[in-house]
PDB file of N, CA and C in Angstrom:
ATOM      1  N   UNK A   1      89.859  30.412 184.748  1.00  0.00           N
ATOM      2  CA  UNK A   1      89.642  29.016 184.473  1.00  0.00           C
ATOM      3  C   UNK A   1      90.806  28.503 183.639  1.00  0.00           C
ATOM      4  N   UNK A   2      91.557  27.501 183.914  1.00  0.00           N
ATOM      5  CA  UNK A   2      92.661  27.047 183.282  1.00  0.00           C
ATOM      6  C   UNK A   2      92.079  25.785 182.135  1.00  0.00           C
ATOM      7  N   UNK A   3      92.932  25.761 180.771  1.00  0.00           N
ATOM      8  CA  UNK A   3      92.832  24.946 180.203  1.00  0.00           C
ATOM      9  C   UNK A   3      92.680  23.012 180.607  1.00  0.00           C
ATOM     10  N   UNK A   4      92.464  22.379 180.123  1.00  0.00           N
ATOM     11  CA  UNK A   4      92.046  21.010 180.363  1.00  0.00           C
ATOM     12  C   UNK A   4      93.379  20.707 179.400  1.00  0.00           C
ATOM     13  N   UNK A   5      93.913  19.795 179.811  1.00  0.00           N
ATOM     14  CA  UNK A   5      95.210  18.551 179.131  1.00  0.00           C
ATOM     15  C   UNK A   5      94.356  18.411 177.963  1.00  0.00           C
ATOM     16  N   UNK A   6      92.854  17.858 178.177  1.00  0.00           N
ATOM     17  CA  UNK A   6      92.020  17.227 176.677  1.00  0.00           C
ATOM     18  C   UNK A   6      91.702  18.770 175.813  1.00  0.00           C
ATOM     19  N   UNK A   7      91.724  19.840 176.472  1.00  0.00           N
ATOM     20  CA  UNK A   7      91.686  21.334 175.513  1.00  0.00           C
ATOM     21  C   UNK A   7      92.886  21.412 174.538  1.00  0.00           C
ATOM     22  N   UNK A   8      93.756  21.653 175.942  1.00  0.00           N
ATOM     23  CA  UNK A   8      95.062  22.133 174.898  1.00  0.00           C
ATOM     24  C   UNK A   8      95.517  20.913 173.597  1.00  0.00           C
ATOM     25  N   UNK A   9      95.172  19.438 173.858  1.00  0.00           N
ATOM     26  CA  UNK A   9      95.321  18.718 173.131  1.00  0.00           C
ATOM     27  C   UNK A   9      94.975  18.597 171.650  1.00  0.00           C
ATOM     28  N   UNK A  10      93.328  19.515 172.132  1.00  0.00           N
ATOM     29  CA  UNK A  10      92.471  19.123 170.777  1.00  0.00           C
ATOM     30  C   UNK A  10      93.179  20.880 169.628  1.00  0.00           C
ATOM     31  N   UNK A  11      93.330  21.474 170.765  1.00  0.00           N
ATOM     32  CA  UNK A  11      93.574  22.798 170.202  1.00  0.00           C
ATOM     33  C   UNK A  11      95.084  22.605 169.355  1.00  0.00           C
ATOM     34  N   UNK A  12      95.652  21.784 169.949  1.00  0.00           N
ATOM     35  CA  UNK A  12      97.091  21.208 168.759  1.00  0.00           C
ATOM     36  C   UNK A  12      97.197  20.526 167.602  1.00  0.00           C
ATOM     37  N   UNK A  13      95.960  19.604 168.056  1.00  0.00           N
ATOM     38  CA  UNK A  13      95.669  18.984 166.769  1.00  0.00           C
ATOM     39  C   UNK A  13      94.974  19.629 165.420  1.00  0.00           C
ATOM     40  N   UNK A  14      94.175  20.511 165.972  1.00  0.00           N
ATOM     41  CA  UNK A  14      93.600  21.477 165.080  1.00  0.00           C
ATOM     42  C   UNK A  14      94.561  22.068 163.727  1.00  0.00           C
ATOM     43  N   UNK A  15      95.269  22.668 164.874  1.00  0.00           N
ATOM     44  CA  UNK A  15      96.098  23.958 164.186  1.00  0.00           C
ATOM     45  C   UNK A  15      97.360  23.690 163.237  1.00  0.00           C
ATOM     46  N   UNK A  16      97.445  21.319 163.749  1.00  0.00           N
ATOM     47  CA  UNK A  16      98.227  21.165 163.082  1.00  0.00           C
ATOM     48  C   UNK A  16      97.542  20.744 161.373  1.00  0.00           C
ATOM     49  N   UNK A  17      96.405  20.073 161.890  1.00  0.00           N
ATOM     50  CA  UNK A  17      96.075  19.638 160.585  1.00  0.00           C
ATOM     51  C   UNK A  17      95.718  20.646 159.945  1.00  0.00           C
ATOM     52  N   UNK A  18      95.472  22.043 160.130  1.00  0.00           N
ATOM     53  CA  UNK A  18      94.539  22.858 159.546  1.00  0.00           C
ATOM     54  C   UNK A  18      96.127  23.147 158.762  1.00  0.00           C
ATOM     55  N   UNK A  19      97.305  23.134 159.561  1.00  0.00           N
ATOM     56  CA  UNK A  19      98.352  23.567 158.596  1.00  0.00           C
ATOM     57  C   UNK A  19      98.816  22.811 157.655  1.00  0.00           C
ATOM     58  N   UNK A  20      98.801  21.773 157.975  1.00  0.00           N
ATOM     59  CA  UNK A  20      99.034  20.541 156.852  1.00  0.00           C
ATOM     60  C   UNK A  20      98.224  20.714 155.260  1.00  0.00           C
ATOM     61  N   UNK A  21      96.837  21.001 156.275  1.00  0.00           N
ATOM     62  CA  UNK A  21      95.923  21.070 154.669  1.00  0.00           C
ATOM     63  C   UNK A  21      96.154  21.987 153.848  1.00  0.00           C
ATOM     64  N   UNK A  22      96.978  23.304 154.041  1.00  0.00           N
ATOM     65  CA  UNK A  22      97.532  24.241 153.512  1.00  0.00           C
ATOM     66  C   UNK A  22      98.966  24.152 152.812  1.00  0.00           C
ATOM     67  N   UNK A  23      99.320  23.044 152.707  1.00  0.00           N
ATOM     68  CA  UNK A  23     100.969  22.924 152.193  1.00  0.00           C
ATOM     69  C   UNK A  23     101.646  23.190 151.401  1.00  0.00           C
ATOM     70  N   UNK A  24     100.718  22.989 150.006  1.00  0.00           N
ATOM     71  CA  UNK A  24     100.977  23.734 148.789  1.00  0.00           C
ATOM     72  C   UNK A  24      99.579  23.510 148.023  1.00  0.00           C
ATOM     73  N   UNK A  25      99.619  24.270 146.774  1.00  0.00           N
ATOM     74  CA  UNK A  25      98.638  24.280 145.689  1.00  0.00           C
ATOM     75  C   UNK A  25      99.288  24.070 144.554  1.00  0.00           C
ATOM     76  N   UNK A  26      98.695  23.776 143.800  1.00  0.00           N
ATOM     77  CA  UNK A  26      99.250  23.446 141.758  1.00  0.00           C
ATOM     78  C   UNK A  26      99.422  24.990 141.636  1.00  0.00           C
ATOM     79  N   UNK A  27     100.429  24.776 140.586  1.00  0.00           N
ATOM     80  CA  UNK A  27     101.117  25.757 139.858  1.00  0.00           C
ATOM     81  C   UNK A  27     101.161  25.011 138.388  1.00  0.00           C
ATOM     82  N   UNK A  28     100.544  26.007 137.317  1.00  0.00           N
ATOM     83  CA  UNK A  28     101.218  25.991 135.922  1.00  0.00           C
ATOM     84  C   UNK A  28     101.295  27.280 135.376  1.00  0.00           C
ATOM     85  N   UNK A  29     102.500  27.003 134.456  1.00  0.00           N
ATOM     86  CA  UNK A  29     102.948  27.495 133.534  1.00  0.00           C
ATOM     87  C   UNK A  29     102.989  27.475 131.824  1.00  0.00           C
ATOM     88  N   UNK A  30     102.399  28.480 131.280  1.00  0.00           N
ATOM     89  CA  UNK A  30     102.136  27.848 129.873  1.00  0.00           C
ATOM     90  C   UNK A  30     102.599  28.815 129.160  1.00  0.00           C
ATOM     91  N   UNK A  31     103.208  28.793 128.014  1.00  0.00           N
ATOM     92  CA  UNK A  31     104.131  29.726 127.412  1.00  0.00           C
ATOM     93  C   UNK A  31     103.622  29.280 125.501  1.00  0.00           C
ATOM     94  N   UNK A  32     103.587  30.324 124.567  1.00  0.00           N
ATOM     95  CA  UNK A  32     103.632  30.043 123.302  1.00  0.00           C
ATOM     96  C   UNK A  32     105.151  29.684 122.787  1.00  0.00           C
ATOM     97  N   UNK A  33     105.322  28.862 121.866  1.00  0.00           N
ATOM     98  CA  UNK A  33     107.010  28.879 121.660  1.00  0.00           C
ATOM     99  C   UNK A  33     106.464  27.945 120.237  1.00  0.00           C
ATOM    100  N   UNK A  34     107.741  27.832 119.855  1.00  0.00           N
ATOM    101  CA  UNK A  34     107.708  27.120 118.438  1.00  0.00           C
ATOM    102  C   UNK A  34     108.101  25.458 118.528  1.00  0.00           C
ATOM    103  N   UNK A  35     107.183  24.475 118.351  1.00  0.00           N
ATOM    104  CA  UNK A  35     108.414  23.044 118.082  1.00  0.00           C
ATOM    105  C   UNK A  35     109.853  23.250 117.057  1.00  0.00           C
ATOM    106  N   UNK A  36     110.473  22.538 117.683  1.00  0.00           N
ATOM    107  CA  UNK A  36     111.991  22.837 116.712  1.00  0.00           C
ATOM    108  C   UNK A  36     111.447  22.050 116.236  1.00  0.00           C
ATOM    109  N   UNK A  37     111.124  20.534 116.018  1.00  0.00           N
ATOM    110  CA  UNK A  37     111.035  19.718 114.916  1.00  0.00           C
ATOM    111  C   UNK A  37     109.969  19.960 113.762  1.00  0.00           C
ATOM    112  N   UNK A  38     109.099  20.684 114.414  1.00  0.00           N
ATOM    113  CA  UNK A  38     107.934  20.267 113.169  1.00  0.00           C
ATOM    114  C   UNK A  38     107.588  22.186 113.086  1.00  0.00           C
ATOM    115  N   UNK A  39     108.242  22.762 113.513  1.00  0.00           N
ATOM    116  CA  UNK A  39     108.533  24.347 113.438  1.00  0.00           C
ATOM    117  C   UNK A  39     106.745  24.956 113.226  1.00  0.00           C
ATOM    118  N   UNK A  40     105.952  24.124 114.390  1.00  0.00           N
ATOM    119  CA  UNK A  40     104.476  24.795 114.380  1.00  0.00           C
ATOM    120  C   UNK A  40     104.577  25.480 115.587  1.00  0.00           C
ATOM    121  N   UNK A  41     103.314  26.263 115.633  1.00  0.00           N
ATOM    122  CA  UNK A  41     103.061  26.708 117.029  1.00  0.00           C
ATOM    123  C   UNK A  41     102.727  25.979 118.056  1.00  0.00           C
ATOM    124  N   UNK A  42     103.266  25.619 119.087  1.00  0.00           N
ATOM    125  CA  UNK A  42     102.503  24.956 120.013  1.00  0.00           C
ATOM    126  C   UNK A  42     102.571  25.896 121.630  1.00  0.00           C
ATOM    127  N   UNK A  43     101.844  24.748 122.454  1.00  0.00           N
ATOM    128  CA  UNK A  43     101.840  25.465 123.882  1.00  0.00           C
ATOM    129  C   UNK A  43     102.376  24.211 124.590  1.00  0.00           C
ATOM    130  N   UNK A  44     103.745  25.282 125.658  1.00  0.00           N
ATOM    131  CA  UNK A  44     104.570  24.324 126.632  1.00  0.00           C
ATOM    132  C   UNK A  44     103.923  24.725 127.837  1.00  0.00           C
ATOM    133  N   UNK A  45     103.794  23.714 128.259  1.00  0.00           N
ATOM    134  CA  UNK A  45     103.203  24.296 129.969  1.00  0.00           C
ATOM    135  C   UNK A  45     104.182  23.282 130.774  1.00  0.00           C
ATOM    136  N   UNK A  46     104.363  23.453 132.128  1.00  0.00           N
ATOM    137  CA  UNK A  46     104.968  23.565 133.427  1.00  0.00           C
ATOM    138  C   UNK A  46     104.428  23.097 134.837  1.00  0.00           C
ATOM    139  N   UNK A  47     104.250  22.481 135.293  1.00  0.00           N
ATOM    140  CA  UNK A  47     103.442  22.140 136.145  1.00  0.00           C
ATOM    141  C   UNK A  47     103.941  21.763 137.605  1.00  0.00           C
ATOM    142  N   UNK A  48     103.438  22.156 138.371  1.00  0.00           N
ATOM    143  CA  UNK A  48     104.208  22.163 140.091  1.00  0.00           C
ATOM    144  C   UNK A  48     103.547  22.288 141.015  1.00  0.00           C
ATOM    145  N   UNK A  49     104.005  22.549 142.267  1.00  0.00           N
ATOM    146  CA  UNK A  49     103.630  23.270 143.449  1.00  0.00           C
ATOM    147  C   UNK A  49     103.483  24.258 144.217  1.00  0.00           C
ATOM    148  N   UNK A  50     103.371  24.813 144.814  1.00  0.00           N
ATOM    149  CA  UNK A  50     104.241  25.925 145.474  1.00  0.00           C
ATOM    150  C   UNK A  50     105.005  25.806 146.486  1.00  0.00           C
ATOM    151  N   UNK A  51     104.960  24.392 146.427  1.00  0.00           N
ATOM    152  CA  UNK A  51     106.381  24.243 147.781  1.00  0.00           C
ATOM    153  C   UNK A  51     107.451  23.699 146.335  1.00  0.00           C
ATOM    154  N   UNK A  52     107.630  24.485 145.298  1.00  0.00           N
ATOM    155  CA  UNK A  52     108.793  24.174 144.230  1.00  0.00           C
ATOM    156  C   UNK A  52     109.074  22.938 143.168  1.00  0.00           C
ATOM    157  N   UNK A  53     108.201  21.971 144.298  1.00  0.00           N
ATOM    158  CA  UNK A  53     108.265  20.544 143.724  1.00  0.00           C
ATOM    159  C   UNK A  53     107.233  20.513 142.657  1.00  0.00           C
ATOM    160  N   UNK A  54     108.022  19.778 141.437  1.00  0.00           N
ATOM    161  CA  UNK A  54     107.461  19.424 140.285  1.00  0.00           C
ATOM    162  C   UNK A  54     106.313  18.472 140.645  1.00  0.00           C
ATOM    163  N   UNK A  55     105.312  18.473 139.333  1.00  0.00           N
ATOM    164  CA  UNK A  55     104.916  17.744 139.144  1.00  0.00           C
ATOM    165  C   UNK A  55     104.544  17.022 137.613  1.00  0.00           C
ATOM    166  N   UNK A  56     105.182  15.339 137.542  1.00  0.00           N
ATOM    167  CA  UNK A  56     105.450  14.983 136.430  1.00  0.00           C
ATOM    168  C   UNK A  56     104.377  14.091 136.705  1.00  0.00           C
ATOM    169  N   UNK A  57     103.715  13.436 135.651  1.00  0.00           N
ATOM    170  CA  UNK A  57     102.772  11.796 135.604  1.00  0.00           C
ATOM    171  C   UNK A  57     101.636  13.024 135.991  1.00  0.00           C
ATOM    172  N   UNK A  58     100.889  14.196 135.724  1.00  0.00           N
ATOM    173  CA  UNK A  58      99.354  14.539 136.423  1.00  0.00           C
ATOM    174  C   UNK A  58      98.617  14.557 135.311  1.00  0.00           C
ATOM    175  N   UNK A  59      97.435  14.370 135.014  1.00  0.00           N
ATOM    176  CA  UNK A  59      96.465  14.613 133.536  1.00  0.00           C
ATOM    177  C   UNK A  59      96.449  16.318 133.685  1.00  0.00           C
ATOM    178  N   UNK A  60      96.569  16.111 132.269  1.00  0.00           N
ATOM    179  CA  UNK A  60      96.071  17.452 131.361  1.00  0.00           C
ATOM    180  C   UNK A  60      94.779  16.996 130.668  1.00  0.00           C
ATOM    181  N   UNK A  61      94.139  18.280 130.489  1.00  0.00           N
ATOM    182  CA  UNK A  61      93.312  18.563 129.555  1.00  0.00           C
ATOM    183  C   UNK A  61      93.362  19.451 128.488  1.00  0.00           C
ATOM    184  N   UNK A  62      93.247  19.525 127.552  1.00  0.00           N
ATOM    185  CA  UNK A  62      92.779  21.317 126.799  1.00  0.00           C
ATOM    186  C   UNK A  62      91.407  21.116 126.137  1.00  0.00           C
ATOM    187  N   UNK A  63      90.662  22.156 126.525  1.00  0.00           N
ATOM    188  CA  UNK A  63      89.219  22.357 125.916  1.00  0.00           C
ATOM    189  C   UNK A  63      89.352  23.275 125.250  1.00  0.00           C
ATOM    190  N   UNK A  64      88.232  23.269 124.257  1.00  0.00           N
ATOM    191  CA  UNK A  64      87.593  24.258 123.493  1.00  0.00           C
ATOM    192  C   UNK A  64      86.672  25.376 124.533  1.00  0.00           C
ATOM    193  N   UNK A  65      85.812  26.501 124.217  1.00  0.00           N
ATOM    194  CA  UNK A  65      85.446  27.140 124.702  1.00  0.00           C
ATOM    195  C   UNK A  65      84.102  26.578 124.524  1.00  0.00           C
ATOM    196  N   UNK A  66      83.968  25.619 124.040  1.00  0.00           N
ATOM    197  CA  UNK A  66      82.876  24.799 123.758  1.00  0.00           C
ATOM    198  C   UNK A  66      82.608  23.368 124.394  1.00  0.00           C
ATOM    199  N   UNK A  67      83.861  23.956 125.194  1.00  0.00           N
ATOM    200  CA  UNK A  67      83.899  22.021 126.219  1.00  0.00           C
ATOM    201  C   UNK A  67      84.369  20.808 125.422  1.00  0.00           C
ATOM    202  N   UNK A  68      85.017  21.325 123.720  1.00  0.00           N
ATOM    203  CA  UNK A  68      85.731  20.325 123.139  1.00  0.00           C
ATOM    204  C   UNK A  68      86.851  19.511 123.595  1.00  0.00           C
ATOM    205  N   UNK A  69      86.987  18.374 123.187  1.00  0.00           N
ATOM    206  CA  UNK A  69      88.291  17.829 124.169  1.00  0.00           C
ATOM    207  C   UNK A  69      89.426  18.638 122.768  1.00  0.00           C
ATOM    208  N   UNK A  70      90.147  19.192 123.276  1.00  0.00           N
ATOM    209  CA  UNK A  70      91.506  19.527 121.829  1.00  0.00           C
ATOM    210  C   UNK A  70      92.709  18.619 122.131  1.00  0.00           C
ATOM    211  N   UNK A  71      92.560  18.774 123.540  1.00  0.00           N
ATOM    212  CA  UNK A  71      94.574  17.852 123.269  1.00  0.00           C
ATOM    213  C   UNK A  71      94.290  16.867 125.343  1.00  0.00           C
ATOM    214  N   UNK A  72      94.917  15.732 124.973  1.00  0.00           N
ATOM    215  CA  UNK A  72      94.394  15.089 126.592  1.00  0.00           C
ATOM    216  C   UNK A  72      95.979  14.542 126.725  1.00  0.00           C
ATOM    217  N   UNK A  73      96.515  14.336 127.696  1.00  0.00           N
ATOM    218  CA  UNK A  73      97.458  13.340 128.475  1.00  0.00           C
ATOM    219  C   UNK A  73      98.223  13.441 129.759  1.00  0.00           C
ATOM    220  N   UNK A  74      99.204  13.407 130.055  1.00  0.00           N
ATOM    221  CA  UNK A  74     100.136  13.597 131.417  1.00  0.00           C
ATOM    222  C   UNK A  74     101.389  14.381 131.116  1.00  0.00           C
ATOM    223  N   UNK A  75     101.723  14.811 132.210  1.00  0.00           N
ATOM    224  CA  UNK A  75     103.342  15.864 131.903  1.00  0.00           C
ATOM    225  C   UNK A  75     104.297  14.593 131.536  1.00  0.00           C
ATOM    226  N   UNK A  76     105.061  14.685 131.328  1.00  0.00           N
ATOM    227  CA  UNK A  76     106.299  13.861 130.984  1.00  0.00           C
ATOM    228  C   UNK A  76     107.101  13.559 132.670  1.00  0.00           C
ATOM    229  N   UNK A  77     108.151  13.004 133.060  1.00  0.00           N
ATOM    230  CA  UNK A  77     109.009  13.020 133.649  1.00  0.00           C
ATOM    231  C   UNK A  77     109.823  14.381 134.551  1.00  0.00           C
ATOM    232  N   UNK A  78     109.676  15.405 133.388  1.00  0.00           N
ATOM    233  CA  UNK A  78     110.117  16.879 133.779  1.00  0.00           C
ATOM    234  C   UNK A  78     109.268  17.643 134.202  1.00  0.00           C
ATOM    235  N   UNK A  79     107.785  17.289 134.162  1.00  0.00           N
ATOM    236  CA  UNK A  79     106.247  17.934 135.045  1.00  0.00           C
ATOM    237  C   UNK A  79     106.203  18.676 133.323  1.00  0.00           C
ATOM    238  N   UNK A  80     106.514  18.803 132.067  1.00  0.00           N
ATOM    239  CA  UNK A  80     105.903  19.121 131.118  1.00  0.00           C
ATOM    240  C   UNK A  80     104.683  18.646 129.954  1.00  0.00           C
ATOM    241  N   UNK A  81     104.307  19.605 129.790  1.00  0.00           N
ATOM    242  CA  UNK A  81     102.953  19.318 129.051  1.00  0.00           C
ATOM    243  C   UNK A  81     103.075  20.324 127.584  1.00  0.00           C
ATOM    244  N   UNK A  82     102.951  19.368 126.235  1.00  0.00           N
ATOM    245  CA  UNK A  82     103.210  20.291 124.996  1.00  0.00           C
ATOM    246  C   UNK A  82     101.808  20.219 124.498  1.00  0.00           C
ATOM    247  N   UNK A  83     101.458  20.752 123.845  1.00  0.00           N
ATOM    248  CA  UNK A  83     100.470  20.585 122.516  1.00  0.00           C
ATOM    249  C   UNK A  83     100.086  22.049 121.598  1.00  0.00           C
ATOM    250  N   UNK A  84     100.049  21.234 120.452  1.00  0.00           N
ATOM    251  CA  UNK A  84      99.634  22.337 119.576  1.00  0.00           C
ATOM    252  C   UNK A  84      98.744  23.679 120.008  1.00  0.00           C
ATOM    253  N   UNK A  85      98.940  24.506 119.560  1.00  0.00           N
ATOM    254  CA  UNK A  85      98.097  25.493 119.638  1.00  0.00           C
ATOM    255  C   UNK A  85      96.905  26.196 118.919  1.00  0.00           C
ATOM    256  N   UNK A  86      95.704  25.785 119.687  1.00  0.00           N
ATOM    257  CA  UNK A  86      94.348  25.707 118.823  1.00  0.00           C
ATOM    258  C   UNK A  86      94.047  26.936 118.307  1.00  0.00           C
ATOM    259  N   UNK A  87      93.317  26.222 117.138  1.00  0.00           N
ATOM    260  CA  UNK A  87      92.263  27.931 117.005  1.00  0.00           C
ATOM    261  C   UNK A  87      91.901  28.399 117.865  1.00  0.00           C
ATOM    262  N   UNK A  88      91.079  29.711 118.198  1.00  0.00           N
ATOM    263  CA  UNK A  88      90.069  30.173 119.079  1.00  0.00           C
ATOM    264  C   UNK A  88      90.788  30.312 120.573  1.00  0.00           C
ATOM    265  N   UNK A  89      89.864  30.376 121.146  1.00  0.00           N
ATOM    266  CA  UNK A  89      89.785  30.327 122.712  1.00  0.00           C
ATOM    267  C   UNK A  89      89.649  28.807 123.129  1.00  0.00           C
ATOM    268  N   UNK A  90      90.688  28.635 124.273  1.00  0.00           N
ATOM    269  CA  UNK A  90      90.716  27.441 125.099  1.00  0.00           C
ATOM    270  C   UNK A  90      91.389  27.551 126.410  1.00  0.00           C
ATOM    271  N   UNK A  91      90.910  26.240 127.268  1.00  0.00           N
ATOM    272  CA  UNK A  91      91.195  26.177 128.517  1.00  0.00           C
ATOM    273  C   UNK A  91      92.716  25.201 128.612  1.00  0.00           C
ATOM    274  N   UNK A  92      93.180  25.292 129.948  1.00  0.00           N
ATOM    275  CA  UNK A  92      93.771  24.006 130.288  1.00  0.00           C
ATOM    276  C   UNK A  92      93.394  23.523 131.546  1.00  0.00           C
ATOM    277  N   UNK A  93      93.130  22.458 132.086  1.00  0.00           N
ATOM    278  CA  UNK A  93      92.901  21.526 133.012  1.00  0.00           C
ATOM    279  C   UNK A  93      94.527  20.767 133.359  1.00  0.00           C
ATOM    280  N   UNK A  94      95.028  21.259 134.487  1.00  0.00           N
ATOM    281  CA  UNK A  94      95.744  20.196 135.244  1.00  0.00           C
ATOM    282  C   UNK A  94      94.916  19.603 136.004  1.00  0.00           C
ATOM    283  N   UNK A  95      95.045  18.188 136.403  1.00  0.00           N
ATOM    284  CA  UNK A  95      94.222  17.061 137.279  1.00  0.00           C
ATOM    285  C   UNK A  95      95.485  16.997 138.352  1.00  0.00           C
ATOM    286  N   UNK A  96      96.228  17.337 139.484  1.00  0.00           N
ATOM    287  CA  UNK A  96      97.493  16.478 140.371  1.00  0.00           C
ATOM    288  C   UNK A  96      96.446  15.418 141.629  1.00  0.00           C
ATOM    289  N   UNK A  97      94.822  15.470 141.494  1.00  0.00           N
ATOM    290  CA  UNK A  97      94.287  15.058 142.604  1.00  0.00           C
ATOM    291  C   UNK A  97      93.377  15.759 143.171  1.00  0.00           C
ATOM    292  N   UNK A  98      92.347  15.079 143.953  1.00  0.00           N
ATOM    293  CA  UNK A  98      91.711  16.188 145.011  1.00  0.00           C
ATOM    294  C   UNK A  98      92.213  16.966 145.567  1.00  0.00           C
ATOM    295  N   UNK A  99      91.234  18.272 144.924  1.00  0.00           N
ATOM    296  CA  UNK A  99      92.077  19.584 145.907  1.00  0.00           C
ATOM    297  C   UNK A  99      93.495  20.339 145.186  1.00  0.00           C
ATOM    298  N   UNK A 100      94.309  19.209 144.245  1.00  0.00           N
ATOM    299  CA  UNK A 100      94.880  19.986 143.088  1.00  0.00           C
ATOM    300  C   UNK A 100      94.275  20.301 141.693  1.00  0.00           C
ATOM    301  N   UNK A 101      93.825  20.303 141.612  1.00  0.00           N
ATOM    302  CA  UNK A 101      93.399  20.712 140.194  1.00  0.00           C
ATOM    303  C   UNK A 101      93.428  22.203 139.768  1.00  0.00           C
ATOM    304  N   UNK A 102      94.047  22.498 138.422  1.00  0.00           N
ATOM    305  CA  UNK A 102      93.538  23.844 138.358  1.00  0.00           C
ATOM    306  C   UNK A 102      93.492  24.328 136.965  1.00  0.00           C
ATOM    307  N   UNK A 103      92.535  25.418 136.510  1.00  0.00           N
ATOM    308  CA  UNK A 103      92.302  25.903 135.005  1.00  0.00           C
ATOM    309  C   UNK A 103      92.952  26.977 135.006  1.00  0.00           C
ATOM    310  N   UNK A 104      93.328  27.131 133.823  1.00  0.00           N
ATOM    311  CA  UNK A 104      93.897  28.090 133.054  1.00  0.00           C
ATOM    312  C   UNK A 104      93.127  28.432 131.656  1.00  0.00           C
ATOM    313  N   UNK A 105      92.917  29.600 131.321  1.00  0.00           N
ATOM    314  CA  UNK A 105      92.302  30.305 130.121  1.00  0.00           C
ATOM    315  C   UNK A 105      93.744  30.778 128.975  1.00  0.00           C
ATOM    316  N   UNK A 106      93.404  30.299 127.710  1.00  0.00           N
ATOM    317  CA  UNK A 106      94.574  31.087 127.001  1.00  0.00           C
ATOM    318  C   UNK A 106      94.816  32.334 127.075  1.00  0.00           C
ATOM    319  N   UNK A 107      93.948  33.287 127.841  1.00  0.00           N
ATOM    320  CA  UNK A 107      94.154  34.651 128.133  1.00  0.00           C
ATOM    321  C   UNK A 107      95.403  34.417 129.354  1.00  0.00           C
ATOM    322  N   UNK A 108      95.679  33.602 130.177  1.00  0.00           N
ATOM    323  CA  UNK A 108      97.015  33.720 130.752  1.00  0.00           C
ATOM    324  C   UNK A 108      98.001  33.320 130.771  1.00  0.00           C
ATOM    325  N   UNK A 109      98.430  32.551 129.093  1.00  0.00           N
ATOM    326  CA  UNK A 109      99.119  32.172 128.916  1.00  0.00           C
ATOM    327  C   UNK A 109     100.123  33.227 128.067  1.00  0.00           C
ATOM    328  N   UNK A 110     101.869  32.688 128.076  1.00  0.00           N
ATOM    329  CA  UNK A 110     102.374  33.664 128.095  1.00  0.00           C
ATOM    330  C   UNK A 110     102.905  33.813 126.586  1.00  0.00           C
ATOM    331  N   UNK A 111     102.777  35.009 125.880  1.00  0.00           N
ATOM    332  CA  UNK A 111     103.216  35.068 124.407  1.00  0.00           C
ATOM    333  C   UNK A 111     105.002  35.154 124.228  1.00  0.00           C
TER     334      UNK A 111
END
């Protein structure tokens, strides 16, 4: 039995969107380091894709392990995100959109 013009059609469209929806995912990066100006501890994080491309302007979050808000805003221009570094245990929340979003635990952030 040979394919139908309307088979092979739908079977292209499939395989294209199914690849599309796969294009990239969020990427961050969060590192301990020191502010030069105010010489405290804080946390730099990094924020991207995996197709390489930055991402600058996305909400951050940082929570407490208690669902506290600790530190809220957007990466800068360069896809970076600073803030102090809390007591205790905390999360981070990148927001890039439906379907980007992603948490991070201070257990994988880098000393």
């Amino acid at each position: 039995m040979k394919p139908t013009i309307k088979t092979l059609a739908t079977l292209i469209t499939m395989l294209t969107v199914s690849s599309v929806s796969y294009g990239h995912y969020p990427l961050l990066d969060c590192q301990y380091t020191t502010d030069q100006q105010t010489e405290s501890e804080v946390v730099l994080c990094e924020a991207g894709f995996s197709d390489r491309s930055k991402a600058p302007n996305v909400v951050m979050e940082v929570f407490s392990e208690d669902d506290e808000v600790l530190s809220q805003g957007h990466t800068d221009d360069k896809a970076m995100y600073q803030f102090d570094r809390p007591e205790g245990a905390f999360f981070v929340i990148m927001d890039a959109g439906p379907g980007h979003v992603l948490e991070i635990s201070d257990e994988d952030i880098i000393e």
